[in-house]
C-alpha atoms as a PDB file:
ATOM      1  CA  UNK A   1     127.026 -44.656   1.805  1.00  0.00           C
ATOM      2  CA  UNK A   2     125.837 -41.344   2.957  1.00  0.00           C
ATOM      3  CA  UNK A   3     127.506 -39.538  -0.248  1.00  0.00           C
ATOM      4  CA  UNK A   4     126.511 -42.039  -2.592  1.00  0.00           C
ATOM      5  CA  UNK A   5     122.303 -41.654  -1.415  1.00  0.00           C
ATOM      6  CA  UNK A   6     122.915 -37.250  -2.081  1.00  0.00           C
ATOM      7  CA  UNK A   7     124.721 -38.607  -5.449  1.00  0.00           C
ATOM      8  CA  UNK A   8     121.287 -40.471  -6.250  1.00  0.00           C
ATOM      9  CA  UNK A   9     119.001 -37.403  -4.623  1.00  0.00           C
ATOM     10  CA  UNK A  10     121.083 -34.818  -6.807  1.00  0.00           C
ATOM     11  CA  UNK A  11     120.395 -36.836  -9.976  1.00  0.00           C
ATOM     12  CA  UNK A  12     117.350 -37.482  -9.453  1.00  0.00           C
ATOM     13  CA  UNK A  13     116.744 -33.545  -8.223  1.00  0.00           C
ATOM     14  CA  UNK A  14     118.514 -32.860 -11.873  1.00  0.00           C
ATOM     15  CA  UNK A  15     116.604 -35.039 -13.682  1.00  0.00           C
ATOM     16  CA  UNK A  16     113.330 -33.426 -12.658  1.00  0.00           C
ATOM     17  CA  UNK A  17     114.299 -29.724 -13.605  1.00  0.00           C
ATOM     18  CA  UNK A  18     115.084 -31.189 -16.988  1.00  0.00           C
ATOM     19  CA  UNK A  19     111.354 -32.603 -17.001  1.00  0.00           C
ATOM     20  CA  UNK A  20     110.130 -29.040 -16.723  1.00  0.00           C
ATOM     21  CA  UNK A  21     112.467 -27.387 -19.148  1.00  0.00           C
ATOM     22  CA  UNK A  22     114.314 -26.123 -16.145  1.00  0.00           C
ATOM     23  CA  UNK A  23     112.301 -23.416 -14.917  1.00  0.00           C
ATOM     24  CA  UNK A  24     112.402 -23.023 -11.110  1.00  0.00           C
ATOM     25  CA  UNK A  25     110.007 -21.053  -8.939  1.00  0.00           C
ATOM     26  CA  UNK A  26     110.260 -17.517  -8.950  1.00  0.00           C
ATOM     27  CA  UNK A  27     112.904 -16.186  -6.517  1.00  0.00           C
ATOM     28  CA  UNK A  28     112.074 -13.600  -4.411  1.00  0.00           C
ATOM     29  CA  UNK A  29     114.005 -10.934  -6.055  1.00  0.00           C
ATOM     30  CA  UNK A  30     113.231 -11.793  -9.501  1.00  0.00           C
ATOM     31  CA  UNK A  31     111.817  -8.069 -10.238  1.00  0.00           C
ATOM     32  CA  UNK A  32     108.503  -8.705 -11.963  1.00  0.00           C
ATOM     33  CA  UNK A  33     108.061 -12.375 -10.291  1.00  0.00           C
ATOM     34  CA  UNK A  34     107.524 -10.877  -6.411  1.00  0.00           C
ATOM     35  CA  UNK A  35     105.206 -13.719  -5.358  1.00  0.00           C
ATOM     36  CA  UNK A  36     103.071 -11.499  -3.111  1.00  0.00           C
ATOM     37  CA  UNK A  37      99.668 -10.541  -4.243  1.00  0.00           C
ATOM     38  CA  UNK A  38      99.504 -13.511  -7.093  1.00  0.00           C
ATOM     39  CA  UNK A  39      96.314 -15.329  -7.357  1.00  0.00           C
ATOM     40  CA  UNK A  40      96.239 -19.306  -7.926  1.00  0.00           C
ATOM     41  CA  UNK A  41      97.902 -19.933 -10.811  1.00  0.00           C
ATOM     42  CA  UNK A  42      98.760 -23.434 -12.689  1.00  0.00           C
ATOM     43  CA  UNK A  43     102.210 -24.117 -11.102  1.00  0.00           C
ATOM     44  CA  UNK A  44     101.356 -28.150 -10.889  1.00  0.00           C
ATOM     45  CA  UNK A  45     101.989 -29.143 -14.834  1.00  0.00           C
ATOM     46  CA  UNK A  46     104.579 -29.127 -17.043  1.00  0.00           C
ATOM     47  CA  UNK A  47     106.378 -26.361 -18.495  1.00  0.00           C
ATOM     48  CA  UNK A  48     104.639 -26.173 -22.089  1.00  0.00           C
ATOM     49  CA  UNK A  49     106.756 -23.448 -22.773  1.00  0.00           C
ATOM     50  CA  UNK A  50     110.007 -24.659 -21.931  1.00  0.00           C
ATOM     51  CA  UNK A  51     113.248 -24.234 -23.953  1.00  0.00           C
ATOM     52  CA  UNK A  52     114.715 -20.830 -26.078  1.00  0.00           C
ATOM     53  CA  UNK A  53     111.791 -19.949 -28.136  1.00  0.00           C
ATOM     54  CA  UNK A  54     112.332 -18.320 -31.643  1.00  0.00           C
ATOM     55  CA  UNK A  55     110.970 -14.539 -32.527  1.00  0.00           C
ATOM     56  CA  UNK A  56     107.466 -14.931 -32.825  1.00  0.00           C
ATOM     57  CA  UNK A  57     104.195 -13.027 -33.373  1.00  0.00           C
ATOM     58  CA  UNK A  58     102.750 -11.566 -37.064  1.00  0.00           C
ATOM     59  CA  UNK A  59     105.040  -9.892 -39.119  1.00  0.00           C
ATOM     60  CA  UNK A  60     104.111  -7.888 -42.263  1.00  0.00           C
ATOM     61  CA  UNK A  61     103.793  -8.976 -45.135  1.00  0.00           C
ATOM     62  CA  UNK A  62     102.613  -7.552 -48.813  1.00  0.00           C
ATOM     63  CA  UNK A  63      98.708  -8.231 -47.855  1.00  0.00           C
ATOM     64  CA  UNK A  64      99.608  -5.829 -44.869  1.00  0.00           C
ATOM     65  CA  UNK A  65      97.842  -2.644 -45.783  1.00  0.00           C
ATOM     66  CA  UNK A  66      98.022   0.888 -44.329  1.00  0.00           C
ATOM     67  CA  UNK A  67      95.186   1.253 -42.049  1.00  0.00           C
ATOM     68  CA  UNK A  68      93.579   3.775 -38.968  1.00  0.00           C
ATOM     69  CA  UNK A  69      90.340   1.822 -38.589  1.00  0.00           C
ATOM     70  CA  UNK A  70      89.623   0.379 -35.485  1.00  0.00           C
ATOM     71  CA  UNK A  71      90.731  -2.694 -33.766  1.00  0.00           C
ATOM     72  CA  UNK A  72      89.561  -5.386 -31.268  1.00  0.00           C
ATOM     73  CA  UNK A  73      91.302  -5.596 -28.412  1.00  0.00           C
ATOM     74  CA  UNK A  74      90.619  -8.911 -26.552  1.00  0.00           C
ATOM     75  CA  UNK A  75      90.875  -9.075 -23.070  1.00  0.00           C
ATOM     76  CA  UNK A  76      91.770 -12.238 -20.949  1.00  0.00           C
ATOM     77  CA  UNK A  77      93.026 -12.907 -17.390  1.00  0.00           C
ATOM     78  CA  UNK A  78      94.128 -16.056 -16.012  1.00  0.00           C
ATOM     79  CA  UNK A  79      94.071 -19.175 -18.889  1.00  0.00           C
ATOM     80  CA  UNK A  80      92.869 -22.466 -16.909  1.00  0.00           C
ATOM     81  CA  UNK A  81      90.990 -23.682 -14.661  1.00  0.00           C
ATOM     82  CA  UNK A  82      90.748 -22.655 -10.774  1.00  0.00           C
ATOM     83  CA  UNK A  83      91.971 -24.792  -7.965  1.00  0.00           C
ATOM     84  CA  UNK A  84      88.867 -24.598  -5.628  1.00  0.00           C
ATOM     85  CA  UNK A  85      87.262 -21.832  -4.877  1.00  0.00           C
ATOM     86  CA  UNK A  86      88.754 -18.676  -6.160  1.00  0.00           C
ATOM     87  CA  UNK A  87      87.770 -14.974  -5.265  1.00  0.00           C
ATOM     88  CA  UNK A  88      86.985 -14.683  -9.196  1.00  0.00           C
ATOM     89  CA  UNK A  89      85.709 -17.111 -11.142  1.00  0.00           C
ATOM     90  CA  UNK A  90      84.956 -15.146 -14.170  1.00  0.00           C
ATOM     91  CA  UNK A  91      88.562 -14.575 -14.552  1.00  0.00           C
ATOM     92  CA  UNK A  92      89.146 -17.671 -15.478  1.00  0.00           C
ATOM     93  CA  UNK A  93      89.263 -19.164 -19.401  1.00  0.00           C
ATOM     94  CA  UNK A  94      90.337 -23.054 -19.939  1.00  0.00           C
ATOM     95  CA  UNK A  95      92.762 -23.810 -21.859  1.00  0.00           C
ATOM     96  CA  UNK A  96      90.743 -25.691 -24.164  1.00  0.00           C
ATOM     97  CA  UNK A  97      88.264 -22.818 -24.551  1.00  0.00           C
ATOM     98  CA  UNK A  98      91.221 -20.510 -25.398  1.00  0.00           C
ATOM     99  CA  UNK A  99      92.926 -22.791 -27.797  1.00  0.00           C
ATOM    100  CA  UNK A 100      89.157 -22.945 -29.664  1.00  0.00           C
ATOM    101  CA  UNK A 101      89.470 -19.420 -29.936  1.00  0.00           C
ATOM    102  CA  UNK A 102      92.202 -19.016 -30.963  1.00  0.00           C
ATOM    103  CA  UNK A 103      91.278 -21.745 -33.331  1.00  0.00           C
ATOM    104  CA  UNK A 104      88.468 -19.618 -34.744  1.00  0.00           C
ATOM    105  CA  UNK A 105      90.108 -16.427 -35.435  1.00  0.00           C
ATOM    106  CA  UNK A 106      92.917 -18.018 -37.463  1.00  0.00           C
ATOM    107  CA  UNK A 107      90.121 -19.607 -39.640  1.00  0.00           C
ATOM    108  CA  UNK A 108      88.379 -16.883 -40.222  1.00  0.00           C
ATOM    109  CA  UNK A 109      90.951 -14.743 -41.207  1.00  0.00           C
ATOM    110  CA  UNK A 110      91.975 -13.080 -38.154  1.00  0.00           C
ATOM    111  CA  UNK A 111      95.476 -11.757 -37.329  1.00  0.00           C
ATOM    112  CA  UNK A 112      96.645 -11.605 -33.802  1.00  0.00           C
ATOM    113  CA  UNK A 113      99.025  -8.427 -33.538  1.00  0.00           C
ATOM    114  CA  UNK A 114     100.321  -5.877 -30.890  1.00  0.00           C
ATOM    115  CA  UNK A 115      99.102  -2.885 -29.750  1.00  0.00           C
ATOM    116  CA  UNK A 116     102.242  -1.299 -30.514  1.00  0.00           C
ATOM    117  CA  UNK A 117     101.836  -2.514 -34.443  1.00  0.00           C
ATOM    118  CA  UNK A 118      98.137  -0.916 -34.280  1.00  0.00           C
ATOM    119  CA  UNK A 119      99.945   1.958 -33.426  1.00  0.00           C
ATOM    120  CA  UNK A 120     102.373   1.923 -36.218  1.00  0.00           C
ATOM    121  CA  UNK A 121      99.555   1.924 -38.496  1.00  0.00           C
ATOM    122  CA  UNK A 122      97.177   4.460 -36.749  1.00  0.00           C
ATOM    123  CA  UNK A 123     100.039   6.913 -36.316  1.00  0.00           C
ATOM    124  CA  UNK A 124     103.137   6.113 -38.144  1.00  0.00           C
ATOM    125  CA  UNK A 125     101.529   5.278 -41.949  1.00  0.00           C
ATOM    126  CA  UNK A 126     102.491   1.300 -40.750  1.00  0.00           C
ATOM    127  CA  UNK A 127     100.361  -1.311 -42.046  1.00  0.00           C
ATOM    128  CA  UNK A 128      98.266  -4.011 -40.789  1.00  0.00           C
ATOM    129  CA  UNK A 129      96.896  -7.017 -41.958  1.00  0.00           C
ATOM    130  CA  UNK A 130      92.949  -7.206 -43.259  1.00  0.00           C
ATOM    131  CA  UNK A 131      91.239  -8.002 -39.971  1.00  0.00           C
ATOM    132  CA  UNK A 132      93.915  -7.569 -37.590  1.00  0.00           C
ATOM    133  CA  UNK A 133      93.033  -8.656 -33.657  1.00  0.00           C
ATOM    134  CA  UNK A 134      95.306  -7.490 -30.402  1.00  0.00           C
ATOM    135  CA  UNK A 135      94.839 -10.472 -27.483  1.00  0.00           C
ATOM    136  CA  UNK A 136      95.345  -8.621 -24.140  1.00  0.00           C
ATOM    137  CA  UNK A 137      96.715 -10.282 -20.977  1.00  0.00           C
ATOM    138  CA  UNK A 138      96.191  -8.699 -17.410  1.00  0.00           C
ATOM    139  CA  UNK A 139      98.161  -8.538 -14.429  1.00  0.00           C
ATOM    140  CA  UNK A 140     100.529 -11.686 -15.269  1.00  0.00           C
ATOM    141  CA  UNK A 141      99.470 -15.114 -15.103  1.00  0.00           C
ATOM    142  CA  UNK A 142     101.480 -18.650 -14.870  1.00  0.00           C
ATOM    143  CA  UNK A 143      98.780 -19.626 -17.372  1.00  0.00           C
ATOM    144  CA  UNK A 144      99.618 -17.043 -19.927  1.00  0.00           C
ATOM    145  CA  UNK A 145     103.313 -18.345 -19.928  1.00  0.00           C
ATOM    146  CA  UNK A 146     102.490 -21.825 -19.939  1.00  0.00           C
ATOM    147  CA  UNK A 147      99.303 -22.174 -22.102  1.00  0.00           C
ATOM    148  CA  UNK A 148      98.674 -19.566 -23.851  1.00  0.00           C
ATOM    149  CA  UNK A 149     101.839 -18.311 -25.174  1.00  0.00           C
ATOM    150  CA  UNK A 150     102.727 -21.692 -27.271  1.00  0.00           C
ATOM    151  CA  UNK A 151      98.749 -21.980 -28.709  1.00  0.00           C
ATOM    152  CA  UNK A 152      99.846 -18.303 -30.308  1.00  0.00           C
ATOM    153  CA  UNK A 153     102.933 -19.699 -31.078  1.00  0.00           C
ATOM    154  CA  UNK A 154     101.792 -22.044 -32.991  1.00  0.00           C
ATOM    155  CA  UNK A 155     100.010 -19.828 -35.520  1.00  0.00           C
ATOM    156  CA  UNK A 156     102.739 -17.631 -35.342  1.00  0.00           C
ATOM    157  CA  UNK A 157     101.085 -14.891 -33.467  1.00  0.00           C
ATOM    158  CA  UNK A 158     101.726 -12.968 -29.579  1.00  0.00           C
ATOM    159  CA  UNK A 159      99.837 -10.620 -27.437  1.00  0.00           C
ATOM    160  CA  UNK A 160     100.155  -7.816 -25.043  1.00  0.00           C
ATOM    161  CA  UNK A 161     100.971  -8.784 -21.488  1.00  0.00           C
ATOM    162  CA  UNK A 162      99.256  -6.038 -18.808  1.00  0.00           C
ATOM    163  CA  UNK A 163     102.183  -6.782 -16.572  1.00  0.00           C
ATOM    164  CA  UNK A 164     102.580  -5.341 -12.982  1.00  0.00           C
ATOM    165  CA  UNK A 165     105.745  -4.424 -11.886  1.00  0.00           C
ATOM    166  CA  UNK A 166     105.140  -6.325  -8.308  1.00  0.00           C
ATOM    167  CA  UNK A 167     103.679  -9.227  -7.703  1.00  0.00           C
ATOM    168  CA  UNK A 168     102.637 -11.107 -10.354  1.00  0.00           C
ATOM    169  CA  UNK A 169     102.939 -14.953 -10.923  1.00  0.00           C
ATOM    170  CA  UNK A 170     105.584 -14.181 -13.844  1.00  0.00           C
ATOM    171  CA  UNK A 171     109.582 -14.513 -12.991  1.00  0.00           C
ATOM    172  CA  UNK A 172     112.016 -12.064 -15.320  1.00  0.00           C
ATOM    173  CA  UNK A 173     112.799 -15.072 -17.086  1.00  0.00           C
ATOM    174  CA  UNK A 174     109.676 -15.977 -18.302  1.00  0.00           C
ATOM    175  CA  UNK A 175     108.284 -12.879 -19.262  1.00  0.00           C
ATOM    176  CA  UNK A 176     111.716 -12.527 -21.483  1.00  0.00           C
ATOM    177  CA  UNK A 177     110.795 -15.614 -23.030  1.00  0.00           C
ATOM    178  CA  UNK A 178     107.505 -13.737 -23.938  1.00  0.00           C
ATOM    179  CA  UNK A 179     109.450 -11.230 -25.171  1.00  0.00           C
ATOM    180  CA  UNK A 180     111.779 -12.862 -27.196  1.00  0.00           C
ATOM    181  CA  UNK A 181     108.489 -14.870 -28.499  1.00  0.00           C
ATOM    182  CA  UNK A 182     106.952 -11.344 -29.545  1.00  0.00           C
ATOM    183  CA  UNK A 183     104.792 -10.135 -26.911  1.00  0.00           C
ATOM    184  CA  UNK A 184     104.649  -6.706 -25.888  1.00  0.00           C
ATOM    185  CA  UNK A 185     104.661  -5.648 -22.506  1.00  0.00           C
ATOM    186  CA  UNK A 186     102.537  -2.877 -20.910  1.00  0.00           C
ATOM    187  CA  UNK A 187     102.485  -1.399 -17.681  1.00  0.00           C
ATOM    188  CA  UNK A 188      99.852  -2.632 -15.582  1.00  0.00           C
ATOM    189  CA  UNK A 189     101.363  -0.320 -12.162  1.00  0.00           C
ATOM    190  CA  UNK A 190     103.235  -1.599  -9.379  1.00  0.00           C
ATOM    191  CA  UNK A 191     100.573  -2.337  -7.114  1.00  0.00           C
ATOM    192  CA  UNK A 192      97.583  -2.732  -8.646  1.00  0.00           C
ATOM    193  CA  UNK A 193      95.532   0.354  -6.659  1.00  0.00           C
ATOM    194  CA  UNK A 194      92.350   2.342  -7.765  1.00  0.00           C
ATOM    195  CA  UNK A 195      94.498   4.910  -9.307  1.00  0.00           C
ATOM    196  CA  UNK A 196      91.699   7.722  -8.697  1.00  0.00           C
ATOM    197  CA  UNK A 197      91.749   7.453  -4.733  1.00  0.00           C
ATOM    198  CA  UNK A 198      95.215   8.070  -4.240  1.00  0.00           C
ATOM    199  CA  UNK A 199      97.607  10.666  -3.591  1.00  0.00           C
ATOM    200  CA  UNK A 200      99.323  12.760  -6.516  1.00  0.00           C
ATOM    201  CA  UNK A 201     102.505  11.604  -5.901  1.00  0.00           C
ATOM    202  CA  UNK A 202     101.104   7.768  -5.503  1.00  0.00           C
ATOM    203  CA  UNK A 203      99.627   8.169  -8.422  1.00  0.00           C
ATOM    204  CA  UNK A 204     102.770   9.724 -10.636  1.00  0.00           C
ATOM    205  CA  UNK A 205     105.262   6.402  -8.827  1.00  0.00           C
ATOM    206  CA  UNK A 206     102.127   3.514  -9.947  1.00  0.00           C
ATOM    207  CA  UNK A 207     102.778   5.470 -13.723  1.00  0.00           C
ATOM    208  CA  UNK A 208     106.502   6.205 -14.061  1.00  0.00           C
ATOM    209  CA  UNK A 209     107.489   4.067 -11.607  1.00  0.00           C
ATOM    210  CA  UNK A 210     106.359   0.510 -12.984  1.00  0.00           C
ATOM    211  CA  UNK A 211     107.056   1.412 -16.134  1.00  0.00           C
ATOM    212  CA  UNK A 212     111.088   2.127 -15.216  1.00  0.00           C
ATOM    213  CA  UNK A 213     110.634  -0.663 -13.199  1.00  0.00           C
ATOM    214  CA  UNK A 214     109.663  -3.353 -16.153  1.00  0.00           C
ATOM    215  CA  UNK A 215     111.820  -1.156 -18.674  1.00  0.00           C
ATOM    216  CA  UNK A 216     114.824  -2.154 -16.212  1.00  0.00           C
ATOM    217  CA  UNK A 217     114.227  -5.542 -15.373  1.00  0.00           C
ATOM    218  CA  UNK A 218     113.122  -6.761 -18.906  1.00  0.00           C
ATOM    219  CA  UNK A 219     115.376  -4.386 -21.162  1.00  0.00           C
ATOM    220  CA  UNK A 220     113.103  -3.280 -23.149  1.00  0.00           C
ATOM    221  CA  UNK A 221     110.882  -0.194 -24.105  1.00  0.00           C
ATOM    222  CA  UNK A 222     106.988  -0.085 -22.262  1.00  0.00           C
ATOM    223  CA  UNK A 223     105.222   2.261 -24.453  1.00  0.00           C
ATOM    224  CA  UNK A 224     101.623   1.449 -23.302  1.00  0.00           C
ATOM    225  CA  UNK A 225      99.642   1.455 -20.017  1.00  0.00           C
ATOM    226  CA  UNK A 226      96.388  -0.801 -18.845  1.00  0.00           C
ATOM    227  CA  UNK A 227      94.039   0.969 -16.080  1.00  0.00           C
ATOM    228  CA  UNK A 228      93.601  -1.571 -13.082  1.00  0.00           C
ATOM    229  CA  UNK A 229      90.122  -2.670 -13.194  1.00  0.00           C
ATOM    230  CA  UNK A 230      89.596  -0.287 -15.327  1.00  0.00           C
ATOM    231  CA  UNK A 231      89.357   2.625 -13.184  1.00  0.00           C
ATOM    232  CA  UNK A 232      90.809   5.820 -14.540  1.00  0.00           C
ATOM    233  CA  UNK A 233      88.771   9.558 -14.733  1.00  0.00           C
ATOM    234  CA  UNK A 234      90.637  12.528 -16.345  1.00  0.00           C
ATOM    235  CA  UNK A 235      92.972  13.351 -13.872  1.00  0.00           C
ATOM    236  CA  UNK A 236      94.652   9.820 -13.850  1.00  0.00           C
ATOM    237  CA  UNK A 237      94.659   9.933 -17.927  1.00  0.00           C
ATOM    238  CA  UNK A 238      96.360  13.296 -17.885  1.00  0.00           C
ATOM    239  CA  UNK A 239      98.941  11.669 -15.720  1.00  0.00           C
ATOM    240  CA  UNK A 240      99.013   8.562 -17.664  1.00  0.00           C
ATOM    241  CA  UNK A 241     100.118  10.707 -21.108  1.00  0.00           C
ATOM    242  CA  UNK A 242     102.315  13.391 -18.545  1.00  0.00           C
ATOM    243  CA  UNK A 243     104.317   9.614 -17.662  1.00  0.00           C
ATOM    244  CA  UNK A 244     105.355   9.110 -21.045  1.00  0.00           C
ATOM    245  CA  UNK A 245     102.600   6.506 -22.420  1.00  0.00           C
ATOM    246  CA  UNK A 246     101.148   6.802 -26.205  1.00  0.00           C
ATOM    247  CA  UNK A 247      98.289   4.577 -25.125  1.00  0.00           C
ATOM    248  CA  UNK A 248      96.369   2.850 -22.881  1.00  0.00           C
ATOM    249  CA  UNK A 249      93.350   0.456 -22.792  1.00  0.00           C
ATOM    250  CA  UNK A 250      90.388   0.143 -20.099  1.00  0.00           C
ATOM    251  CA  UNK A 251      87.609  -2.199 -19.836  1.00  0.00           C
ATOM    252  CA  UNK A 252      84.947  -0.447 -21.834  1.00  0.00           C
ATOM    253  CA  UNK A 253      83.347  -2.720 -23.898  1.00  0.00           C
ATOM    254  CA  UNK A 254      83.922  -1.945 -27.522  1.00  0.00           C
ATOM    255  CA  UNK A 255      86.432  -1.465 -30.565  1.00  0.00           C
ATOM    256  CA  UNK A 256      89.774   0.569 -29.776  1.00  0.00           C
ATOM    257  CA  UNK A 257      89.837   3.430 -31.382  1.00  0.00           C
ATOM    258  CA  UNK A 258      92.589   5.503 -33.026  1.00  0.00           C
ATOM    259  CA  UNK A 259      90.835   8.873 -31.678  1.00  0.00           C
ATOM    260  CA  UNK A 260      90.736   7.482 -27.984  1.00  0.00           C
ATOM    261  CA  UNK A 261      93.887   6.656 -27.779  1.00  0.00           C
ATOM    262  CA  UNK A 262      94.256   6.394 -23.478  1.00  0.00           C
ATOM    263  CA  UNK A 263      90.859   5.580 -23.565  1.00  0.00           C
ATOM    264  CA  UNK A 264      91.102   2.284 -25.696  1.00  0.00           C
ATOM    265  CA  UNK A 265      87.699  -0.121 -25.523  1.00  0.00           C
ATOM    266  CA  UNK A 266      88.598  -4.024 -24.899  1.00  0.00           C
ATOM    267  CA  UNK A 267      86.346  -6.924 -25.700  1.00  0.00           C
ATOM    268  CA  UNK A 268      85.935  -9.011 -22.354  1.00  0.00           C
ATOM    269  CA  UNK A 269      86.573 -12.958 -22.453  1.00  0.00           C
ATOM    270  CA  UNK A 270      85.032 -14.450 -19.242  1.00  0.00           C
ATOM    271  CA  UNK A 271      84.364 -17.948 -17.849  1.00  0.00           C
ATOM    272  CA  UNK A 272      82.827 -20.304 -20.415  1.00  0.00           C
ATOM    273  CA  UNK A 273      83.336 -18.656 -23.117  1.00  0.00           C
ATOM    274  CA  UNK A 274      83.788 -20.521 -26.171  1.00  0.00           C
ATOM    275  CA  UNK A 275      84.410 -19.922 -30.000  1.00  0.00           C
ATOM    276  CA  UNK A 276      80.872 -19.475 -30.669  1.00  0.00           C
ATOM    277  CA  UNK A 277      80.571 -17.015 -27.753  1.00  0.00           C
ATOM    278  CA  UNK A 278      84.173 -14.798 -28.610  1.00  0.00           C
ATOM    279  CA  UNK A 279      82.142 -14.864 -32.679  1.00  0.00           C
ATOM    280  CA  UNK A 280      79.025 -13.154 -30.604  1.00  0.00           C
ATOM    281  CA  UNK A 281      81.198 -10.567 -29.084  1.00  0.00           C
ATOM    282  CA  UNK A 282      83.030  -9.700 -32.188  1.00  0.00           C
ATOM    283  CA  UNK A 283      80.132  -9.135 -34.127  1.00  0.00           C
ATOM    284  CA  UNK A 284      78.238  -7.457 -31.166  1.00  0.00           C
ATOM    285  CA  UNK A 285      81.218  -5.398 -31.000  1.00  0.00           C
ATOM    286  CA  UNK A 286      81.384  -4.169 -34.612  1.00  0.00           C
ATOM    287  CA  UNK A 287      84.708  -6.150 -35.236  1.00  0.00           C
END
C-alpha cells in the first residue's frame, strides 16, 4: 500500500512538471540563476515559454540597408504585474501593456533587432532594416522569460537581456533558451554596485569578471555592457572599454548613438505605459 500511494505521488509529481514544460526552480548553483538579490518575479503561472524554441529574432533581408544613423534603444525591467507592495513600482510593465507595444511597433513598421546587429551596421558596413528598434531588458526577470520572450517571438523578433552574473531570477537554462531564441546577452556586473564608489580592483572583477562569468556559463560571446542604474563617470567607462566591451548603454534619455558608443541613450518604459505613451516617447525622442 505504502509503495503504491509514492507510485500515485510520483505520477502525479510527473504530471505537473509536464504542465509547466518542465522547468524547475532555479538550483542554487545554476550560475546566472543564484536566487539571492532577485526581486518578485511571476513564478505562479505557467511556463509560456516552455519547450525547444527555434532561432529567432530579425534577420536581414534585401530591404536591410547599410546604415550609421541612430537607434532607439528601449528600456524595460520586470514584464507584469507586482505581488503587493514592491520597493519599485515603476519597474513594472503588464504584460498586456507590453504585448500592445509590441503590437504598435510591428504596425508601424518597426523592427526589433540587437544591439550587436546595430553594431554591425554602425561599424562593420552591416545593414539594418528601415526603422530598426533594440528592446533592452535589465538585470534578469522571470517575466522576460515567460512573457515577453514568446510576444517577440511571435513577430519573429528578440532583445538584449542586461543580465547579471549573480542573482538574478533567470536559471542557465532559461537564459539559453533566450539565446537559442535570438537574444543577446550583455553584462549587467556581478553584483549590481554603484560602479563609481568602489575600489579599482572591485571595479575591474564587476567588468571582466561577469562578463567571463556569463561567457562561461552560457557559451557564448558578451560583447556589450549596461551601467547599473545608470551610474558610470569616466573612470568606470575607461574601464568598461580597458575590459574588452565595444559598447555599452546607460539610462540617458535619448537615441543611441554611433559616436557615443559606451555612452549609449535608452528610451525608458515605466509603469502604465501603453502604446500611445511608448508612440510619445519615440517621437519625443527623435526616433
Amino acid at each position: 500500500m505504502i509503495l503504491s500511494v509514492l507510485g500515485v505521488i510520483l505520477i502525479a509529481g510527473a504530471a505537473l512538471a509536464l504542465t509547466r514544460g518542465g522547468d524547475d526552480p532555479a538550483p542554487a548553483d545554476a550560475g546566472v540563476a543564484a536566487k539571492s538579490g532577485s526581486k518578485p518575479g511571476n513564478s505562479g503561472r505557467e511556463d509560456a515559454a516552455s519547450g525547444e524554441p527555434t532561432t529567432g529574432g530579425a534577420q536581414p533581408d534585401d530591404s536591410w540597408k547599410p546604415s550609421r544613423a541612430p537607434v532607439p534603444i528601449l528600456m524595460y525591467h520586470v514584464i507584469g504585474e507586482p505581488a503587493g507592495e514592491v520597493a519599485y513600482p515603476d519597474l513594472y510593465l503588464s504584460t498586456g501593456d507590453f504585448e500592445a507595444q509590441v503590437g504598435w511597433l510591428a504596425d508601424n513598421g518597426y523592427t526589433a533587432v540587437t544591439l550587436v546587429q546595430v553594431q554591425e551596421a554602425w561599424y562593420d558596413g552591416g545593414t539594418l532594416p528601415e526603422k530598426p528598434v533594440v528592446l533592452s531588458f535589465d538585470d534578469g526577470y522571470l517575466g522576460q522569460y515567460l512573457d515577453a520572450m514568446p510576444i517577440l517571438r511571435r513577430q519573429g523578433w528578440a532583445g538584449q537581456l542586461n543580465l547579471k552574473s549573480e542573482g538574478s531570477d533567470l536559471s542557465t537554462k532559461q537564459v539559453k533558451k533566450m539565446i537559442r531564441a535570438g537574444w543577446e546577452i550583455a553584462s549587467h556586473t556581478i553584483t549590481h554596485p554603484d560602479l563609481r564608489n568602489i575600489s579599482p580592483d572591485q571595479l575591474r572583477e564587476e567588468l571582466e569578471g561577469s562578463k567571463r562569468q556569463l561567457e562561461r556559463d552560457l557559451g557564448v560571446e558578451v560583447p556589450n555592457f549596461c551601467y547599473p542604474a545608470g551610474m558610470y563617470d569616466d573612470e568606470v567607462v575607461a574601464a568598461v572599454e580597458a575590459a574588452g566591451y565595444r559598447g555599452a548603454t546607460t539610462v540617458n534619455p535619448g537615441l543611441g548613438r554611433r559616436d557615443m558608443p559606451f555612452e549609449l541613450n535608452r528610451i525608458r518604459i515605466d509603469r502604465g505605459d501603453d502604446a500611445e505613451a511608448l508612440a510619445g516617447k519615440l517621437a519625443a525622442a527623435g526616433g
